[in-house]
C-alpha atoms as a PDB file:
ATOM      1  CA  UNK A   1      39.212 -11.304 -27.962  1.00  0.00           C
ATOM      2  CA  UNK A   2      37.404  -8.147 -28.864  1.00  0.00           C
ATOM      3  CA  UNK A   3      38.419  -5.611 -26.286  1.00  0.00           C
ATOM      4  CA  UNK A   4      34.847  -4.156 -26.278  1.00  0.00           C
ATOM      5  CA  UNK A   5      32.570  -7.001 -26.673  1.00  0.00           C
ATOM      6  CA  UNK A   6      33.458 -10.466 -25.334  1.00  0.00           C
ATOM      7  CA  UNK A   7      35.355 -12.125 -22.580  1.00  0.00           C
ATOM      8  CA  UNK A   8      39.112 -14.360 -22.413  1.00  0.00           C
ATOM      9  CA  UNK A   9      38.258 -17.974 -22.640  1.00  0.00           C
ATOM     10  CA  UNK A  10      39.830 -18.605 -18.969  1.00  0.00           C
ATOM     11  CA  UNK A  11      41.424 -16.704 -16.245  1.00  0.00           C
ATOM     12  CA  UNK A  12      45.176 -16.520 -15.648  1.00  0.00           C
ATOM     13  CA  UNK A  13      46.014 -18.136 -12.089  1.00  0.00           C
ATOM     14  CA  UNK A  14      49.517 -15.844 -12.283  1.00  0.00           C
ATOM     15  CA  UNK A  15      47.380 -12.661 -12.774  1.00  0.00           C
ATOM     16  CA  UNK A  16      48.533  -9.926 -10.295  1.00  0.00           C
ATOM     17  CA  UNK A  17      46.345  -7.459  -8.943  1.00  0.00           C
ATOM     18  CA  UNK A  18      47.167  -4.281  -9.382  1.00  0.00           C
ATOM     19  CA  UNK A  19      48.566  -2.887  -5.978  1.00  0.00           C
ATOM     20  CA  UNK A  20      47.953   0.748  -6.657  1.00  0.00           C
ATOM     21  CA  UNK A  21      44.365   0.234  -7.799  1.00  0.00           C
ATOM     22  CA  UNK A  22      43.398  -2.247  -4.881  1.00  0.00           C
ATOM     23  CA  UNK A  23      43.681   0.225  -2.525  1.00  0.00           C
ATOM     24  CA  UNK A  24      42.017   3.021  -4.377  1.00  0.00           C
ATOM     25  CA  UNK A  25      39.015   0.689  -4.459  1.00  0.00           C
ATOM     26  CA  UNK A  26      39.354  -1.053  -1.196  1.00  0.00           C
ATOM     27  CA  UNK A  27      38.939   2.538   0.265  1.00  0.00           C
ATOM     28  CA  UNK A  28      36.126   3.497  -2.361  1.00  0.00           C
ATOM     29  CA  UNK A  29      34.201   1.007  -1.394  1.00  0.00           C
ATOM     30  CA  UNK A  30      35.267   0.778   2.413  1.00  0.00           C
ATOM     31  CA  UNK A  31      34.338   4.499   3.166  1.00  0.00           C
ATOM     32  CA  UNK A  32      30.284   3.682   2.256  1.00  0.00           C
ATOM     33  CA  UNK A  33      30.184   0.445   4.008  1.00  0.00           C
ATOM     34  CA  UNK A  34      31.618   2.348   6.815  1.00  0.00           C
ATOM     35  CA  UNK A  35      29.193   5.205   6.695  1.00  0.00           C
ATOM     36  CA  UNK A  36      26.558   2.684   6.808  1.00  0.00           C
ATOM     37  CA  UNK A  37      27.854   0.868   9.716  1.00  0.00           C
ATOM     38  CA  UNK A  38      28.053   4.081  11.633  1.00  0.00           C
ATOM     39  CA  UNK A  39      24.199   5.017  10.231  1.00  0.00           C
ATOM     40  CA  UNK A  40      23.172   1.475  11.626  1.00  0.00           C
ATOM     41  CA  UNK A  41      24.755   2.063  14.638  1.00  0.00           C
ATOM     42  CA  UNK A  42      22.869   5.817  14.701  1.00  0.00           C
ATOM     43  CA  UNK A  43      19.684   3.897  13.996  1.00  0.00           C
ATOM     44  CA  UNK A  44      20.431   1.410  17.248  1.00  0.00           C
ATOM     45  CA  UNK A  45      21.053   4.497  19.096  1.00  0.00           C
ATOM     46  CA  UNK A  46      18.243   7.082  18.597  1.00  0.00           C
ATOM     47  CA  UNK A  47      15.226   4.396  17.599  1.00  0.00           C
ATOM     48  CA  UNK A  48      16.250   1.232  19.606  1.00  0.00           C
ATOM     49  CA  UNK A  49      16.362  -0.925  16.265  1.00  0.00           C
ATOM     50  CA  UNK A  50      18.801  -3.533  16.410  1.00  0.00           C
ATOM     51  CA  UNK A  51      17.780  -4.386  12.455  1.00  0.00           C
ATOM     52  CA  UNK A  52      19.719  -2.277  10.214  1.00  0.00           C
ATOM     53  CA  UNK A  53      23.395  -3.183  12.309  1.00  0.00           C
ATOM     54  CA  UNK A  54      22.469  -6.980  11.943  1.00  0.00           C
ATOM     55  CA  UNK A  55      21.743  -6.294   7.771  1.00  0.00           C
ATOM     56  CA  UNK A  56      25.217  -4.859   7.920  1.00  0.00           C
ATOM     57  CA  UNK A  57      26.963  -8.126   9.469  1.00  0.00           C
ATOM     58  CA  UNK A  58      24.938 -10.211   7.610  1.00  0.00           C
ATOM     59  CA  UNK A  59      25.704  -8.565   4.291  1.00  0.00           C
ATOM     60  CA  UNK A  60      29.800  -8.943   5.291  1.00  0.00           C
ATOM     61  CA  UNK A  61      28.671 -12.958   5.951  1.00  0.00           C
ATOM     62  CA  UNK A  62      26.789 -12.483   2.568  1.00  0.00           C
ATOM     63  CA  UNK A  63      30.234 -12.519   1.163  1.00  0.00           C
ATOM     64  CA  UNK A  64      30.473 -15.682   1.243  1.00  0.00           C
ATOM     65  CA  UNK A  65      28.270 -16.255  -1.656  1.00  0.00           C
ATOM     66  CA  UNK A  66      30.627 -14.949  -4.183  1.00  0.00           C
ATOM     67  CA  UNK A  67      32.575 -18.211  -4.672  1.00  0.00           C
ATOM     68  CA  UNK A  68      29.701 -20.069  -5.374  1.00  0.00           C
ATOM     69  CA  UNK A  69      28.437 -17.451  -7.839  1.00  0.00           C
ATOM     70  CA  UNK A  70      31.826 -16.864  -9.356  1.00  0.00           C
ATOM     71  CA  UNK A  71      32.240 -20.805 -10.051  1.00  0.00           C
ATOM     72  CA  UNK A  72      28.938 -21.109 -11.256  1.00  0.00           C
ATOM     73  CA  UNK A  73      29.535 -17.746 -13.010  1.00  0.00           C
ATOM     74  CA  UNK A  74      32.650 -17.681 -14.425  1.00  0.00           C
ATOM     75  CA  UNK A  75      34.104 -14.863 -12.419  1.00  0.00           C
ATOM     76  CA  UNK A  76      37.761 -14.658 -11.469  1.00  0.00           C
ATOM     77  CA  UNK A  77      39.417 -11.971  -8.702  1.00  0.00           C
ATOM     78  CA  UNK A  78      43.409 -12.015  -9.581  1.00  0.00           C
ATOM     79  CA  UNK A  79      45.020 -14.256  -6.747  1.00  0.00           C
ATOM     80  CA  UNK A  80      48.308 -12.629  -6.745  1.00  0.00           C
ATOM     81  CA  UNK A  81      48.856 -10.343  -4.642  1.00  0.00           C
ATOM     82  CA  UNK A  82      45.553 -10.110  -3.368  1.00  0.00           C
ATOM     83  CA  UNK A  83      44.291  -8.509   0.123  1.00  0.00           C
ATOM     84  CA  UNK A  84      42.482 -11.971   0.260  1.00  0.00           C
ATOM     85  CA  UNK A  85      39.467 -11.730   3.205  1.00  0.00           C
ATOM     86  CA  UNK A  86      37.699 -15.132   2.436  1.00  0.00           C
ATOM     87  CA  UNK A  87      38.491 -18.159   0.279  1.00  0.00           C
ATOM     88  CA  UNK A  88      36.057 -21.440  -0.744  1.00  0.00           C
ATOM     89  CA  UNK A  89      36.351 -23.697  -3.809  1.00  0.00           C
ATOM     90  CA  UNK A  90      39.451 -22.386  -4.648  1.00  0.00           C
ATOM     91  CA  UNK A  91      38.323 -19.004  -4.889  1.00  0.00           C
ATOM     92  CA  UNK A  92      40.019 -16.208  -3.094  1.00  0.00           C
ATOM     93  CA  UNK A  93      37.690 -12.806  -2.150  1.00  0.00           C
ATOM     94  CA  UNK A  94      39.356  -9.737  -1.499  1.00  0.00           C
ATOM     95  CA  UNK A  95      38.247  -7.508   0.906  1.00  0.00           C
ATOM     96  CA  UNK A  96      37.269  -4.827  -1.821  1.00  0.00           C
ATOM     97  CA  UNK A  97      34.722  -7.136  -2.734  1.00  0.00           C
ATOM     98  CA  UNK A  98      33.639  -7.617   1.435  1.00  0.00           C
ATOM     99  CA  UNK A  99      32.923  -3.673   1.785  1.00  0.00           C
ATOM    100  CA  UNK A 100      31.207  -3.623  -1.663  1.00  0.00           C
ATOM    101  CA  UNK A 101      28.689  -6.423  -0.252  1.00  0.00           C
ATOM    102  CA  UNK A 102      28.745  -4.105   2.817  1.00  0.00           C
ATOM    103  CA  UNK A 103      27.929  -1.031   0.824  1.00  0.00           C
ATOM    104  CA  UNK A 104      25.526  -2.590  -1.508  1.00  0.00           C
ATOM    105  CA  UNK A 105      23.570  -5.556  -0.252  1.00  0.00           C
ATOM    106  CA  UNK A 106      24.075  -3.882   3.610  1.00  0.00           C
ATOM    107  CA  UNK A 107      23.614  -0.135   3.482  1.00  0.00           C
ATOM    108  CA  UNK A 108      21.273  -0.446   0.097  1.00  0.00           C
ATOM    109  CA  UNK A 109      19.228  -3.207   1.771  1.00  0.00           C
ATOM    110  CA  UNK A 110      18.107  -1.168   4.960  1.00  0.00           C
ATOM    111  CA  UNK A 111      16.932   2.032   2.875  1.00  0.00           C
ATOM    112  CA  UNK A 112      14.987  -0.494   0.838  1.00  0.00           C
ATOM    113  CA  UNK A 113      13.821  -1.878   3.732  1.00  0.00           C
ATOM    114  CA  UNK A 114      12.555   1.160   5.275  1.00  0.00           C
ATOM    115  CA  UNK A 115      11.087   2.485   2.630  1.00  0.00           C
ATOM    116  CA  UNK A 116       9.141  -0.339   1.941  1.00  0.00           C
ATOM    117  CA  UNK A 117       7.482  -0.081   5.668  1.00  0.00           C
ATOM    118  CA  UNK A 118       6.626   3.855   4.964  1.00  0.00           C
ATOM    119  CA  UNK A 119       5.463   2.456   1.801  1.00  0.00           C
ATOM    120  CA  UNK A 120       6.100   2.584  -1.609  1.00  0.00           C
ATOM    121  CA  UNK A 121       4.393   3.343  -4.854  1.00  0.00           C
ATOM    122  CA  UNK A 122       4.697   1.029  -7.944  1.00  0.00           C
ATOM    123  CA  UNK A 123       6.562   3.839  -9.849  1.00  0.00           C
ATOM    124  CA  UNK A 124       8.702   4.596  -6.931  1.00  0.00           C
ATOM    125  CA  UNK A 125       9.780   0.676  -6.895  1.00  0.00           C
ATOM    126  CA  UNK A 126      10.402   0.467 -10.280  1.00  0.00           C
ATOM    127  CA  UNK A 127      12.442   3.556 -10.644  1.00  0.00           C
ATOM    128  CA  UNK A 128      14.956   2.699  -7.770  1.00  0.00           C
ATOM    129  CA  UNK A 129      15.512  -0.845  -9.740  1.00  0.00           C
ATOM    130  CA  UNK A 130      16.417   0.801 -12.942  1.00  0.00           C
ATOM    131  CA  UNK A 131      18.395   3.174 -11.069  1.00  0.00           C
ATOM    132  CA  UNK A 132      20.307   0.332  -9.163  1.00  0.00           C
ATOM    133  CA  UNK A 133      20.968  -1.620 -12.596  1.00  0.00           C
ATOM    134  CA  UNK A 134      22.278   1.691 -14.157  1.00  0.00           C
ATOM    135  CA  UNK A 135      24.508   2.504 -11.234  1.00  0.00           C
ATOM    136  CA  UNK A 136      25.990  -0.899 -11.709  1.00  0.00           C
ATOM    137  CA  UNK A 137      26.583  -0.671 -15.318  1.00  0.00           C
ATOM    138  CA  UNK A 138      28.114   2.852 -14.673  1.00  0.00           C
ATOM    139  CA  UNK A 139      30.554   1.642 -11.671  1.00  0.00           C
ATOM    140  CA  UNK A 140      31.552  -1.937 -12.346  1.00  0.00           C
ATOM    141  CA  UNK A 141      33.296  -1.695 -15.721  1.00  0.00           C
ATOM    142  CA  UNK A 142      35.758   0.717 -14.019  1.00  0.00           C
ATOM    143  CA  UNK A 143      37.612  -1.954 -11.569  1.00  0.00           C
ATOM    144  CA  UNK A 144      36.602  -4.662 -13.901  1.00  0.00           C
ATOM    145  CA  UNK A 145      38.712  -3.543 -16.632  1.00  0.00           C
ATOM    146  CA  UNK A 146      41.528  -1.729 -14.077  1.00  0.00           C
ATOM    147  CA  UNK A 147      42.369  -5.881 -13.481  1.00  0.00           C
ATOM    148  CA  UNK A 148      40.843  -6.248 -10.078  1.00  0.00           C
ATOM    149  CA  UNK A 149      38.183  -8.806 -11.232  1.00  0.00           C
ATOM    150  CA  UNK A 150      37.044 -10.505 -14.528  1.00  0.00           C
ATOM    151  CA  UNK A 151      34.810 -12.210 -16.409  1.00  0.00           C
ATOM    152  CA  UNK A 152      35.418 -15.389 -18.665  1.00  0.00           C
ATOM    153  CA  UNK A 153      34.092 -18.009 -20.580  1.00  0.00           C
ATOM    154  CA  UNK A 154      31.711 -17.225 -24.131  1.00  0.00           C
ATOM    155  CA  UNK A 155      29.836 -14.481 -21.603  1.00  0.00           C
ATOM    156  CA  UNK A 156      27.103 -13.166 -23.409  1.00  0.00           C
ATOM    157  CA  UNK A 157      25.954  -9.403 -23.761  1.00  0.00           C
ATOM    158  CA  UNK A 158      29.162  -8.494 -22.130  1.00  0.00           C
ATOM    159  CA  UNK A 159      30.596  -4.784 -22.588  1.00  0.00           C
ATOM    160  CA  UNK A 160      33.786  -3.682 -21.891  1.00  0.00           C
ATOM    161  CA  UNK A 161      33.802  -7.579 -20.381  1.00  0.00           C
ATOM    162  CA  UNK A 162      31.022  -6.900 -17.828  1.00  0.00           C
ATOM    163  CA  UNK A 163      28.198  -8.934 -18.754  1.00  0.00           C
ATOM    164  CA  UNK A 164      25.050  -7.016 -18.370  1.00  0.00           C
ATOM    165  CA  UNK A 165      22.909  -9.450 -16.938  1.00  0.00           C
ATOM    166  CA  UNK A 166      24.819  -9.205 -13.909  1.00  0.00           C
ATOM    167  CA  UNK A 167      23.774  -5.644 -13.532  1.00  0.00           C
ATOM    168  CA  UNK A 168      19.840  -6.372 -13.578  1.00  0.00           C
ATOM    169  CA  UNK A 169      20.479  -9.611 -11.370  1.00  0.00           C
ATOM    170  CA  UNK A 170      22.509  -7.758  -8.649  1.00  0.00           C
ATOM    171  CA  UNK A 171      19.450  -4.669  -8.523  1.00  0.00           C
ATOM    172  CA  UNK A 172      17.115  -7.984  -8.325  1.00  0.00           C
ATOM    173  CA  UNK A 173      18.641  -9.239  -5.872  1.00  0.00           C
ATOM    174  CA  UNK A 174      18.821  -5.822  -3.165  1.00  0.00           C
ATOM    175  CA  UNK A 175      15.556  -5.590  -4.126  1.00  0.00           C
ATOM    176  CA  UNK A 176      14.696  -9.511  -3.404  1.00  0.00           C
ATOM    177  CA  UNK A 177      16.569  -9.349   0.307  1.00  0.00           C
ATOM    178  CA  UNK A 178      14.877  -6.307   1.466  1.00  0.00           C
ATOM    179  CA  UNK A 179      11.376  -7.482   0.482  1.00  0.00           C
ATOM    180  CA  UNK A 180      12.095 -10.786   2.812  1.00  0.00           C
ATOM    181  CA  UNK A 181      13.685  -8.473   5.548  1.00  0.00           C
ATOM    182  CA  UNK A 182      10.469  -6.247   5.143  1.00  0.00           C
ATOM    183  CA  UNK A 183       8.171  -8.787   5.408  1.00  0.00           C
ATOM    184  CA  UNK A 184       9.395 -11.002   8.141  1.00  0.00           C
ATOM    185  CA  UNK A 185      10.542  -8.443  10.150  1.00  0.00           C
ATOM    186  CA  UNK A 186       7.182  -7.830  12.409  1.00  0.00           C
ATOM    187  CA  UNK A 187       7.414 -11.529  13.071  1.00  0.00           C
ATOM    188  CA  UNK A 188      10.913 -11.508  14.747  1.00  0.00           C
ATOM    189  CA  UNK A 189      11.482 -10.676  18.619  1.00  0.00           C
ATOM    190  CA  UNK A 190      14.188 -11.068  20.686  1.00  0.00           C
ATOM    191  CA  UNK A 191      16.492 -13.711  19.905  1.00  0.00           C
ATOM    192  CA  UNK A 192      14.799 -14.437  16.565  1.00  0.00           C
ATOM    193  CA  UNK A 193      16.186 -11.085  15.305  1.00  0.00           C
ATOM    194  CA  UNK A 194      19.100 -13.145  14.812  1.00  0.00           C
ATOM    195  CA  UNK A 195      17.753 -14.897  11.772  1.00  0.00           C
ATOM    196  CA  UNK A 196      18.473 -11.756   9.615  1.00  0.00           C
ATOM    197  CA  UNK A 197      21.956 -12.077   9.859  1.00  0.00           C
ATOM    198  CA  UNK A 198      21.639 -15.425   7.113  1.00  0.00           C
ATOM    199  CA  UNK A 199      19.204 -13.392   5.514  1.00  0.00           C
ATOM    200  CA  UNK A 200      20.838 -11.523   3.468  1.00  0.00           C
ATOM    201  CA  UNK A 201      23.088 -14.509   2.313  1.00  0.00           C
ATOM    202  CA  UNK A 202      19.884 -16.323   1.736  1.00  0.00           C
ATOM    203  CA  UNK A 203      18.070 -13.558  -0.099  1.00  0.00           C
ATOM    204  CA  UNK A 204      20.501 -13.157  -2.420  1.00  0.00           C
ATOM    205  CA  UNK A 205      21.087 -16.975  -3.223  1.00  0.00           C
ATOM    206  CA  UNK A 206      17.577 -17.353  -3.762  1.00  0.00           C
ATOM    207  CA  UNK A 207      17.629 -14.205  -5.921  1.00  0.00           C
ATOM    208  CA  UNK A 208      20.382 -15.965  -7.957  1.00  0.00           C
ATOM    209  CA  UNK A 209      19.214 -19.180  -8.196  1.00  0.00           C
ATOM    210  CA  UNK A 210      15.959 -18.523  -9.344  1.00  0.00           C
ATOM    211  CA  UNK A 211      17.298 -16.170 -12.057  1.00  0.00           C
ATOM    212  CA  UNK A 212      20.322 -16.855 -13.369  1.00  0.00           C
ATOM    213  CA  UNK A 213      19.802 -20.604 -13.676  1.00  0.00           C
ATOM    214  CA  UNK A 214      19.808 -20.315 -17.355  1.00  0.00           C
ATOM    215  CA  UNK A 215      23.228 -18.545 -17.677  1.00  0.00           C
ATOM    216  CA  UNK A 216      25.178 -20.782 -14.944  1.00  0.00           C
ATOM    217  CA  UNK A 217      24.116 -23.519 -17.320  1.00  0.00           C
ATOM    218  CA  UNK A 218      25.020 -22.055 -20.444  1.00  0.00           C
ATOM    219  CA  UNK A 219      28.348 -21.058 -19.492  1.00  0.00           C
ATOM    220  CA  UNK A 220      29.252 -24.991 -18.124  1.00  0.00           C
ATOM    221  CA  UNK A 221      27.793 -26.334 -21.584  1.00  0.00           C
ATOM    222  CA  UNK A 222      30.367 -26.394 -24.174  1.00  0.00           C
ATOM    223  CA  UNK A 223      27.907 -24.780 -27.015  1.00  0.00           C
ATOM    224  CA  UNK A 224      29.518 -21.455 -27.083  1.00  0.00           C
ATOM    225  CA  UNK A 225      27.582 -18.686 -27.618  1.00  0.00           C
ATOM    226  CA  UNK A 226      24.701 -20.263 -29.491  1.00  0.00           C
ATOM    227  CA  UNK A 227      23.652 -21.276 -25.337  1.00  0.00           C
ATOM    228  CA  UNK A 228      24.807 -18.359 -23.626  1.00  0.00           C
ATOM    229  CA  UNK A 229      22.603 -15.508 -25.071  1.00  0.00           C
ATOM    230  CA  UNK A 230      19.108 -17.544 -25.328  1.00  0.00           C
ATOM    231  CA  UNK A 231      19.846 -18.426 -21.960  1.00  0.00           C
ATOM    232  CA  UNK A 232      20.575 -15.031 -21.354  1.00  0.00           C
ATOM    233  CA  UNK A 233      17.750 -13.502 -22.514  1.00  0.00           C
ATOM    234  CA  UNK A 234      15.491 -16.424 -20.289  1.00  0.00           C
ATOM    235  CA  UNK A 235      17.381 -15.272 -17.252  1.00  0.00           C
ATOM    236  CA  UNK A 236      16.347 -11.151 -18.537  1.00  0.00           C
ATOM    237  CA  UNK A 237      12.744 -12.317 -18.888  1.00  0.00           C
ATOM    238  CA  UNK A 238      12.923 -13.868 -15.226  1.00  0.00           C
ATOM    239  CA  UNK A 239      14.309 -10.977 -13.361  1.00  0.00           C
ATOM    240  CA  UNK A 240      11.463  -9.005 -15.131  1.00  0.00           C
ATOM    241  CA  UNK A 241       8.893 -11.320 -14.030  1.00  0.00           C
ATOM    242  CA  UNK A 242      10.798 -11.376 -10.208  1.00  0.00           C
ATOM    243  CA  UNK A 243      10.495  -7.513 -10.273  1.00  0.00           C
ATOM    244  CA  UNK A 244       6.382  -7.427 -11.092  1.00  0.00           C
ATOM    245  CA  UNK A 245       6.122  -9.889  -8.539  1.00  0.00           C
ATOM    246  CA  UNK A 246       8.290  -8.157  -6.020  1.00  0.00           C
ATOM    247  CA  UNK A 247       6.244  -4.528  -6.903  1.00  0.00           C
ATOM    248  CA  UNK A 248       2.867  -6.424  -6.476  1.00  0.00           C
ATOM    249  CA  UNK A 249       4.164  -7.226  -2.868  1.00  0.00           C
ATOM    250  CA  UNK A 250       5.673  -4.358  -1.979  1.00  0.00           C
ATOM    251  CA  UNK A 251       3.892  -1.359  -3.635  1.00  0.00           C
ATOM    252  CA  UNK A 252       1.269   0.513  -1.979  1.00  0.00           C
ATOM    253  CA  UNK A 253      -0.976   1.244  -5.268  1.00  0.00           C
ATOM    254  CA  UNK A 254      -1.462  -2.584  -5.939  1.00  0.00           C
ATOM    255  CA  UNK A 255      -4.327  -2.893  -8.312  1.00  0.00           C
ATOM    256  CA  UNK A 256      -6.314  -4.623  -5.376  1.00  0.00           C
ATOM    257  CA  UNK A 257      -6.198  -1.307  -3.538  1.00  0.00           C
ATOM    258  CA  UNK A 258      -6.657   0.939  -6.436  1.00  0.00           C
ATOM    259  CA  UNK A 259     -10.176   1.629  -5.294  1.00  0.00           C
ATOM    260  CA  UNK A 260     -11.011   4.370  -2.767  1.00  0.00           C
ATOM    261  CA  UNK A 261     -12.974   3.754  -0.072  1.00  0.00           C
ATOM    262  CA  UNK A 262     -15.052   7.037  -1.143  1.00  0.00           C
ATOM    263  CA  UNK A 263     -14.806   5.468  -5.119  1.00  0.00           C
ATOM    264  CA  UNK A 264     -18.148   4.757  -6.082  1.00  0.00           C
ATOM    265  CA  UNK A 265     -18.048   0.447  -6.332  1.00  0.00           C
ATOM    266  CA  UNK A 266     -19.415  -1.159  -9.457  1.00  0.00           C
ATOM    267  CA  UNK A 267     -22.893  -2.344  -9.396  1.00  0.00           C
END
């Protein structure tokens, strides 16, 4: 295998995780999800809103998407002495990977969220994407290729093994979570409030599902490469697509509301 493009074949079930570097990162990403709890609680506190600590707990229960995604995927987190929070189909999930849902899909998700009710401009949206898809690409390698996760399988468009349609997926799918959250929240009172803690989980399935389709189904085909990056670049083209739709929702300087009230109107 290349060492800068492409990905092993399989994963090694004997692969230990590096003990040293599992706690540097456990605490790198615990300290933000933290700080986010403690700004949620803040938020319960000074404005009465009960919606930013439920994102948190529902983005820790969120965490219980990564199995599915990492089957579907081809995504493998070392086994071996592992600080192992959750475990489905034969999956185990550190708790690294609990606080980075925390951090990311939590504390991410509620400043999304909020901005969107102040209101946001198309620009604005767009820019915090790219910015969330470059953060990814600049963070993730780092851990990735320190042995606390990996990627396998003919994974195409992968750097340094990080496949970089995860990058623009995951930015999707903040992006995808706090649009729902944004939009159903006026509707909820009371006990319904309760449905956001799912949400986030759900948010970010659907966010997967409808995008990464392509690649999940590449990756279980046994064509190689020759599937992987067309289906790739279809699951690019759809998170594109997601984004314009998610702008047109979101952004305040929709091309229905382009016109003034004082603009002259066409004849």
């Amino acid at each position: 295998m290349n060492p800068l493009f492409g990905t092993p074949d399989t994963f090694p079930l004997d692969a230990v995780v590096p003990a040293p570097w599992q706690l540097v990162f456990t605490i790198a990403f615990g300290i933000p999800a933290f700080a986010f709890c403690i700004y949620a609680i803040y938020l319960l506190i000074k404005e009465k809103d009960l919606v930013p600590l439920l994102i948190m707990i529902g983005a820790a229960i969120a965490t219980y998407e990564e199995p599915i995604v990492d089957v579907l995927a081809k995504c493998w987190w070392p086994a071996v002495g592992q600080w192992t929070a959750i475990e489905a189909f034969d999956r185990p999930i550190p708790w690294l990977c609990v606080f980075a849902y925390m951090a990311y899909y939590g504390g991410m998700v509620i400043l999304l969220a909020r901005a969107f009710e102040k209101g946001v401009s198309r620009k604005q949206f767009f820019t915090v994407f790219y910015i969330a898809i470059i953060a990814n690409v600049a963070m993730e390698p780092i851990p990735l290729n320190l042995g606390l996760w990996m990627y396998y399988g003919d994974q195409p468009f992968a750097i340094f093994g990080y496949p970089l349609y995860w990058p623009v997926n995951n930015a999707l799918a903040a992006m995808v979570t706090a649009t729902l959250i944004y939009k159903l929240r006026p509707h909820l009172r009371g006990f319904s409030l309760l449905l956001l803690l799912p949400l986030v989980l759900t948010g970010n399935l659907i966010s997967n599902a409808a995008v990464m389709w392509p690649v999940w189904t590449a990756l279980n085909w046994p064509y190689g490469y020759a599937a992987t990056i067309p289906a790739a670049l279809l699951t690019f083209a759809l998170c594109a697509a997601a984004a314009r739709v998610l702008a047109a929702i979101v952004a305040t300087n929709r091309v229905s509301e382009s016109i003034s009230p004082r603009s002259p109107h066409p004849a």
